[in-house]
Structures are given as C-alpha cells and as structure tokens.
C-alpha atoms as a PDB file:
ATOM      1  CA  UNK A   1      -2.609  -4.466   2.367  1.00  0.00           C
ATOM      2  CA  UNK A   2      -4.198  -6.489   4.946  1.00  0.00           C
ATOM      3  CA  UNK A   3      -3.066  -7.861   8.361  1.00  0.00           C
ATOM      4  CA  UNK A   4      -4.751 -11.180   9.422  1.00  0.00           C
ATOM      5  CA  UNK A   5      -7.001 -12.341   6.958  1.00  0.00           C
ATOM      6  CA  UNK A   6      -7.551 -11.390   3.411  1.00  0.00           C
ATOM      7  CA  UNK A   7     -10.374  -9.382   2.538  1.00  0.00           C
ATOM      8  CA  UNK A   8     -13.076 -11.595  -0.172  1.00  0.00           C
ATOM      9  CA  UNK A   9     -13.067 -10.409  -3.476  1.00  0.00           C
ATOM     10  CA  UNK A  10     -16.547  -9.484  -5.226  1.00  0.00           C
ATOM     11  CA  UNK A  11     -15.816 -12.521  -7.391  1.00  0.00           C
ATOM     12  CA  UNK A  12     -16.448 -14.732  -4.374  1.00  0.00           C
ATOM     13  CA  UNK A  13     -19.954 -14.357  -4.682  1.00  0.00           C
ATOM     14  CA  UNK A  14     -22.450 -16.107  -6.715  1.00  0.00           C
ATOM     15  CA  UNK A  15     -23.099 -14.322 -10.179  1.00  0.00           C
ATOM     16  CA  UNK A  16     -20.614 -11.277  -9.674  1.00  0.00           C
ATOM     17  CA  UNK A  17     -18.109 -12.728 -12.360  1.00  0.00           C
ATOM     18  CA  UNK A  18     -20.880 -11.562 -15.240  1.00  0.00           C
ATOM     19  CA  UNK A  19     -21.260  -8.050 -14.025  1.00  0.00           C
ATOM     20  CA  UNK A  20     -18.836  -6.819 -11.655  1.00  0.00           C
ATOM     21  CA  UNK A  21     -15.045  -4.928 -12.165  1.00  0.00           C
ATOM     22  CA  UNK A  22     -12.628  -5.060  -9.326  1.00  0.00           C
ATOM     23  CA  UNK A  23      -9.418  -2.503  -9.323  1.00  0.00           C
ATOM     24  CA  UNK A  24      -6.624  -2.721  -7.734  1.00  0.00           C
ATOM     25  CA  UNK A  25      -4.360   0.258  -7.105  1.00  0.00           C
ATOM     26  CA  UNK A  26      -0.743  -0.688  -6.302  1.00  0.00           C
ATOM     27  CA  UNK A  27      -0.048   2.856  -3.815  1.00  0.00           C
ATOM     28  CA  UNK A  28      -0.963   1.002  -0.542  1.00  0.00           C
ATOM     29  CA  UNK A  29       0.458  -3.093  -1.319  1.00  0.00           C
ATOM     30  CA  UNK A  30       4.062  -1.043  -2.730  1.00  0.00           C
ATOM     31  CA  UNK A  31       3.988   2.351  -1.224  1.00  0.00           C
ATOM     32  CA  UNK A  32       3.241   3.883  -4.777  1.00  0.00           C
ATOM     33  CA  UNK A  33       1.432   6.793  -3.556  1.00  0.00           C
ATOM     34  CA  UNK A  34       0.794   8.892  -6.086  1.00  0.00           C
ATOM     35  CA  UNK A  35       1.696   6.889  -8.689  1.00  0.00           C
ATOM     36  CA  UNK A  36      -0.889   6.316 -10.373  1.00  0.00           C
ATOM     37  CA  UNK A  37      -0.901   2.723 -11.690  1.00  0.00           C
ATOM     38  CA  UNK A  38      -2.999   0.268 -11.010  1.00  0.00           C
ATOM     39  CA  UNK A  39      -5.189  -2.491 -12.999  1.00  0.00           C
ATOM     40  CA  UNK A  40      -8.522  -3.783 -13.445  1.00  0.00           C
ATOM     41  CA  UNK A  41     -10.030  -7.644 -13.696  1.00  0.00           C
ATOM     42  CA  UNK A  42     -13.732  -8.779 -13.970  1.00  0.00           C
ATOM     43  CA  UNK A  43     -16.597  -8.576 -16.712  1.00  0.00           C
ATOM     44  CA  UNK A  44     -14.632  -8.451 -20.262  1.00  0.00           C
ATOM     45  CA  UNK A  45     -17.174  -6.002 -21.347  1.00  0.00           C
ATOM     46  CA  UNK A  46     -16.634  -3.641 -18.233  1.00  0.00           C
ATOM     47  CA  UNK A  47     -13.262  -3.692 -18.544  1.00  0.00           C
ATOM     48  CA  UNK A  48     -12.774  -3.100 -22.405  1.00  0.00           C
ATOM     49  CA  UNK A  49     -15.572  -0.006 -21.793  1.00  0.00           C
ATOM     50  CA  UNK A  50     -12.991   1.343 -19.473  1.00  0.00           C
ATOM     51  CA  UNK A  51      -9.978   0.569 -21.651  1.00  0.00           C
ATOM     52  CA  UNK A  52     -11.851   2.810 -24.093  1.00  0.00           C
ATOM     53  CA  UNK A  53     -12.801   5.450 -21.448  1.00  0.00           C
ATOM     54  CA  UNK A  54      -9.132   5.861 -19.882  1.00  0.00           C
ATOM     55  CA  UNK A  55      -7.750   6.197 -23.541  1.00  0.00           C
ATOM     56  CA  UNK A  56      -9.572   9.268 -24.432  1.00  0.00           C
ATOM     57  CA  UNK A  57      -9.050  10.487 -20.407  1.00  0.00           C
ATOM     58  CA  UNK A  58      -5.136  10.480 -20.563  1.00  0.00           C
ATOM     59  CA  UNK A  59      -2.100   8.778 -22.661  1.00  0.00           C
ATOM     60  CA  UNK A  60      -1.153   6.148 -20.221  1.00  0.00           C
ATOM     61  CA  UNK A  61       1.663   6.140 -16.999  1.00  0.00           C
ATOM     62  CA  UNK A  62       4.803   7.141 -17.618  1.00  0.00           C
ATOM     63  CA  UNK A  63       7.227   4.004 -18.829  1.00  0.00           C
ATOM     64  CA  UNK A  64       9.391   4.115 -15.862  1.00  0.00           C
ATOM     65  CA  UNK A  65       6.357   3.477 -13.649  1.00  0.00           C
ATOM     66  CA  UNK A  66       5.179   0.978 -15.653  1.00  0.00           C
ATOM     67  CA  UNK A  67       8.429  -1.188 -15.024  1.00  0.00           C
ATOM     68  CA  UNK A  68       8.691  -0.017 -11.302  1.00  0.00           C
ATOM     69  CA  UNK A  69       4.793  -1.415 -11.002  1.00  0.00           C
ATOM     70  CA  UNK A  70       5.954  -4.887 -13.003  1.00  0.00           C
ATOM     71  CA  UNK A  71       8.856  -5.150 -10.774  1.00  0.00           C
ATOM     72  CA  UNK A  72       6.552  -4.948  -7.912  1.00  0.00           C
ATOM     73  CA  UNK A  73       3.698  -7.396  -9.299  1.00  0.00           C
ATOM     74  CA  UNK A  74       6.295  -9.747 -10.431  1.00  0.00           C
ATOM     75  CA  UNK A  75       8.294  -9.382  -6.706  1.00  0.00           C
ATOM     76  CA  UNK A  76       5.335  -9.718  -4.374  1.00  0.00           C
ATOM     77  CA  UNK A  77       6.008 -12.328  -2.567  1.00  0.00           C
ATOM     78  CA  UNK A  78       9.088 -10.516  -1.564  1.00  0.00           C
ATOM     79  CA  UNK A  79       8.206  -7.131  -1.152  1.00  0.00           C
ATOM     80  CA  UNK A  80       4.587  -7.430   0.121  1.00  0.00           C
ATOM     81  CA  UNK A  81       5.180  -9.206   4.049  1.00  0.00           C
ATOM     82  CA  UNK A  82       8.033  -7.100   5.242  1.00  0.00           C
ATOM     83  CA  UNK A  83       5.705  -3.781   4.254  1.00  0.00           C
ATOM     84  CA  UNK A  84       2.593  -5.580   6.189  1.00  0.00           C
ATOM     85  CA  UNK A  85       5.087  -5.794   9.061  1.00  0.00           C
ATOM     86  CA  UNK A  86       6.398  -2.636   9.375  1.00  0.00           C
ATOM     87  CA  UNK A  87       2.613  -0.979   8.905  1.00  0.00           C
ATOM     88  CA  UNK A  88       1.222  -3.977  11.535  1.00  0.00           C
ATOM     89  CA  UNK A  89       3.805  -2.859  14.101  1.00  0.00           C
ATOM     90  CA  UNK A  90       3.252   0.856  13.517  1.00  0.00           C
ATOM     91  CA  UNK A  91      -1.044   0.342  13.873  1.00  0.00           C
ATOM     92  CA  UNK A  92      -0.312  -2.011  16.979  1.00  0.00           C
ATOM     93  CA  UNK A  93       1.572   0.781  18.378  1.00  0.00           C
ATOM     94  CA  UNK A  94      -0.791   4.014  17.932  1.00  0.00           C
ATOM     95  CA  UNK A  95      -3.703   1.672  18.889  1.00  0.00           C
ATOM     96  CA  UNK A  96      -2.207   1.093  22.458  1.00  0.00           C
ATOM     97  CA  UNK A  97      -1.412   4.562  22.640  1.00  0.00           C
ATOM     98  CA  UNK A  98      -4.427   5.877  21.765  1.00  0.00           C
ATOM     99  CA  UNK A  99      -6.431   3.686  23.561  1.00  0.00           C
ATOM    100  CA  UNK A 100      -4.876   4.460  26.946  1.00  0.00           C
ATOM    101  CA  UNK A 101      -5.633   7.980  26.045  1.00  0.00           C
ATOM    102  CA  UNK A 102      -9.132   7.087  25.625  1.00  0.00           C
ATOM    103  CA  UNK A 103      -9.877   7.731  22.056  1.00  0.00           C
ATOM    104  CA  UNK A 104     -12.078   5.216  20.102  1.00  0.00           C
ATOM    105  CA  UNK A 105     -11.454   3.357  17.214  1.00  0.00           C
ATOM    106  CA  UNK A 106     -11.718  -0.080  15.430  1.00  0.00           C
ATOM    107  CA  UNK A 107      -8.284  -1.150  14.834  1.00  0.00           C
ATOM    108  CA  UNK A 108      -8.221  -1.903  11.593  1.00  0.00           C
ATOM    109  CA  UNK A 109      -7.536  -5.504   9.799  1.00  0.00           C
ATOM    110  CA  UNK A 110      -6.293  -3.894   6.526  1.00  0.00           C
ATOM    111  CA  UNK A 111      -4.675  -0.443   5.272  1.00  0.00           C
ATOM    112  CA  UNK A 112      -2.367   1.994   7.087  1.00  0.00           C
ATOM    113  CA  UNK A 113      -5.056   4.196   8.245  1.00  0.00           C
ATOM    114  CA  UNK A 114      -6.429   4.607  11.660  1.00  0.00           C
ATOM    115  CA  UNK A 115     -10.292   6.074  12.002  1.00  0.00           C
ATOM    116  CA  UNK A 116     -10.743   7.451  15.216  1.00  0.00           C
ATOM    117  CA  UNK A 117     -14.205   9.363  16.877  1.00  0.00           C
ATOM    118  CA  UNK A 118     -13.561  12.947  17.279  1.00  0.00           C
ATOM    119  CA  UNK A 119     -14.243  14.109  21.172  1.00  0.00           C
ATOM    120  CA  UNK A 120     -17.855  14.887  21.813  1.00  0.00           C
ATOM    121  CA  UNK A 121     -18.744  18.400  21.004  1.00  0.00           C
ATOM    122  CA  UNK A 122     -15.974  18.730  18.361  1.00  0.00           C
ATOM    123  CA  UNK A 123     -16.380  18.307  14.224  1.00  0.00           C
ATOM    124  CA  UNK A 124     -13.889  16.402  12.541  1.00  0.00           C
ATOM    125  CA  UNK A 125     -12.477  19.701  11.291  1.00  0.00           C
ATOM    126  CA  UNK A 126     -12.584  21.650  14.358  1.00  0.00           C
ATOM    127  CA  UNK A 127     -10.702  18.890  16.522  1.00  0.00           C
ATOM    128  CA  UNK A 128      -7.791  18.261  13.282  1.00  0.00           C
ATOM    129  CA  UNK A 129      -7.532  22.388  13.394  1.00  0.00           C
ATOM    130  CA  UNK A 130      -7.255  22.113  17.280  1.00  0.00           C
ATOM    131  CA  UNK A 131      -4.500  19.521  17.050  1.00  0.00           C
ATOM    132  CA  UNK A 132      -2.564  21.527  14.365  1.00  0.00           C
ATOM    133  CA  UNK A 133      -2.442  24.441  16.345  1.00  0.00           C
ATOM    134  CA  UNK A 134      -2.310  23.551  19.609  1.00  0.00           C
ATOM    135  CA  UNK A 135      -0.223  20.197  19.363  1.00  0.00           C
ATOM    136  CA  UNK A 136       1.692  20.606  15.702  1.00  0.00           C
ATOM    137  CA  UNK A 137       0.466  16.902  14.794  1.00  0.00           C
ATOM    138  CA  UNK A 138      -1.453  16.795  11.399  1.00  0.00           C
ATOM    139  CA  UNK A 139      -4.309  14.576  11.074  1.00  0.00           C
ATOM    140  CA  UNK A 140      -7.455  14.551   8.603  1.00  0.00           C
ATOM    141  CA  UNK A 141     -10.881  15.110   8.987  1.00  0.00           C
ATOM    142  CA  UNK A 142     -13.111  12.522   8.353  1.00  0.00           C
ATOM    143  CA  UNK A 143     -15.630  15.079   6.531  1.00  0.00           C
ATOM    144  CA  UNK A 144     -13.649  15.648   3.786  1.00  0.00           C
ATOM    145  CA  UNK A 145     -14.100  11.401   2.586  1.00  0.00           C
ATOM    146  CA  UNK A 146     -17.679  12.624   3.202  1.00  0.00           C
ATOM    147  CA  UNK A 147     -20.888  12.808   5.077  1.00  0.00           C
ATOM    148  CA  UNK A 148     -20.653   9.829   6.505  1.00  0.00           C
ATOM    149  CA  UNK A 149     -16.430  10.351   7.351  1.00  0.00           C
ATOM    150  CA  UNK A 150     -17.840  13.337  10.105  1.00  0.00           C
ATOM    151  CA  UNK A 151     -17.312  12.655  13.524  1.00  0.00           C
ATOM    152  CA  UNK A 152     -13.554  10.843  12.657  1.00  0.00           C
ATOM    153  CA  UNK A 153     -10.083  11.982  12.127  1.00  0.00           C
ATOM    154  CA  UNK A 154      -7.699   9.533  10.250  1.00  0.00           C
ATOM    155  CA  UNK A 155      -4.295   8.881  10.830  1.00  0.00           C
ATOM    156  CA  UNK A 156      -2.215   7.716   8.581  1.00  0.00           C
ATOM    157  CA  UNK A 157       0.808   5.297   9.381  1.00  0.00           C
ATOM    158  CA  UNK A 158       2.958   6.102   6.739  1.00  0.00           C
ATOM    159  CA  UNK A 159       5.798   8.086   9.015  1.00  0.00           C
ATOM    160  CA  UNK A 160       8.650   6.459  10.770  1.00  0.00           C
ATOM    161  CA  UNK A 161       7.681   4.459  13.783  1.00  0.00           C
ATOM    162  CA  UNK A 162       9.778   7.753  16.044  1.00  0.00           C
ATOM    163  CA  UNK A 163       7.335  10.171  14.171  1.00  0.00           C
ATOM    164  CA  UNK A 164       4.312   8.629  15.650  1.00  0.00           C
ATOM    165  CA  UNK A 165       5.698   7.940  18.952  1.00  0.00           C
ATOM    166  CA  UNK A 166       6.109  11.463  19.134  1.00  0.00           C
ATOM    167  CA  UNK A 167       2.345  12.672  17.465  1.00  0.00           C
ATOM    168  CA  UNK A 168       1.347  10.833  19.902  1.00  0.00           C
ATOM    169  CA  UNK A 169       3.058  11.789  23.217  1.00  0.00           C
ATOM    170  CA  UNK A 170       1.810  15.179  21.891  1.00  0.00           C
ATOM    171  CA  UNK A 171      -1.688  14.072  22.041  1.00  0.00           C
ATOM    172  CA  UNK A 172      -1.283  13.236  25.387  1.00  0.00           C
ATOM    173  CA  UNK A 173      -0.784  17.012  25.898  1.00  0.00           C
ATOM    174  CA  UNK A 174      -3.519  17.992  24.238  1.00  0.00           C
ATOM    175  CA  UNK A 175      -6.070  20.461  26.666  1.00  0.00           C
ATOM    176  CA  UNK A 176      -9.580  18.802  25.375  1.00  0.00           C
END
C-alpha cells in the first residue's frame, strides 16, 4: 500500500538476496485485517527454516482464506488502485484538517496510518485518553508500538471518509 512511489525492496541492494527474507502480509494491499495470510520470498534456507517453524506453531489458514488471498494475488491489478485511491483521498483529507488545526505530522507516502506529535506536555496515552473522553474520537498511542512510538498518536484511515470528517471536526473542539 503505497501512494506515489514504491517503497525498494531489501533485494535491491547488493548481497541481500543470500541472506535476507522479506514478508508480505496481504491485511493492508486487500483490507485482510486480521486475516492472517501472508507469504514470504528471499534466502531458500531462511525461508524453508520458517516453513519448518510455522508448521510446528499452527496448522495453516483456514481454506476459505486461502482462496480469498489467491483471488486477491491473482486480481491485483484490479483490486489494488481503486483501494490506494480511496485511502489517498481519505490521508489527503485528515492531513489538511489536521494541519490547519496545527498538529504535526509527516504525511505519509505509504499505509493508511497517520503519526501525529502529541501536544507538548501530554504522553501519547494521556492525550488518546483525553480525546476519548472529552471528544468520543478513538485514536492510539504511539507507546504501545514502543519506546520510540511515545510522543505520537496514530490514526488510522480505515473508516468511511463521513467518519473522519466528523473525528475530526471534533478535534477542533477539543479544550488543549
């Protein structure tokens, strides 16, 4: 899921074909969250160690999956560019938004995620519980992807185009 340009692969650089692994998850590309499924490509040694791994980890996706994921793999060309458009529009429009409001961010070139700086004097989890409560509008703290996550909240994109029209006219109200 990317907007502009793709992002490189780690087989684009010199010497990362004999020791790297790249996976691919197919819950952002096809809206499959929580699916599960996904695949891995790179070093055949790496990925037959993890073929052995995952085996003894769980007994494989669920069939119907399976086929939804090969539908989408073998469809991308048709699926994939109306999704980026829909999730392009929808980050265009909460990055005007929030930057009249004066938040900071850097709008992102891939994913339907916005990262955006907390208020000074706030920790990610104190200004998400703030907007719960005194706005209704659900958004994560960045501490809980980890230390270095602190100091953001994320947004995700994945609501109707209406439903973040609204979050964010509530965020205009919000007393800071």
């Amino acid at each position: 899921m990317y907007y502009e340009e793709p992002p490189i692969s780690i087989f684009e650089i010199d010497g990362a074909k004999e020791v790297a692994i790249e996976f691919h998850s197919l819950s952002k590309t096809f809206c499959m969250t929580g699916w599960r499924i996904g695949f891995a490509v790179g070093n055949s040694f790496l990925v037959s160690t993890l073929a052995k791994v995952k085996s003894n980890i769980d007994s494989g996706v669920f069939t119907a999956i399976q086929e939804a994921g090969a539908y989408a793999l073998n469809n991308l060309e048709n699926i994939v560019p109306s999704l980026i458009k829909v999730f392009k529009k929808r980050r265009d429009l909460v990055s005007l938004e929030l930057e009249k409001l004066g938040y900071q961010f850097i709008k992102p070139s891939a994913t339907f995620y916005l990262w955006v700086k907390t208020p000074k004097g706030l920790t990610s989890q104190e200004f998400c519980k703030k907007v719960l409560q005194d706005v209704g509008v659900v958004v994560t703290p960045g501490a809980g992807f980890g230390k270095a996550g602190e100091g953001y909240f994320r947004i995700a994109l994945t609501v109707e185009e209406e439903r973040l029209k609204e979050a964010i006219q509530r965020f205009s109200i919000l007393q800071l």
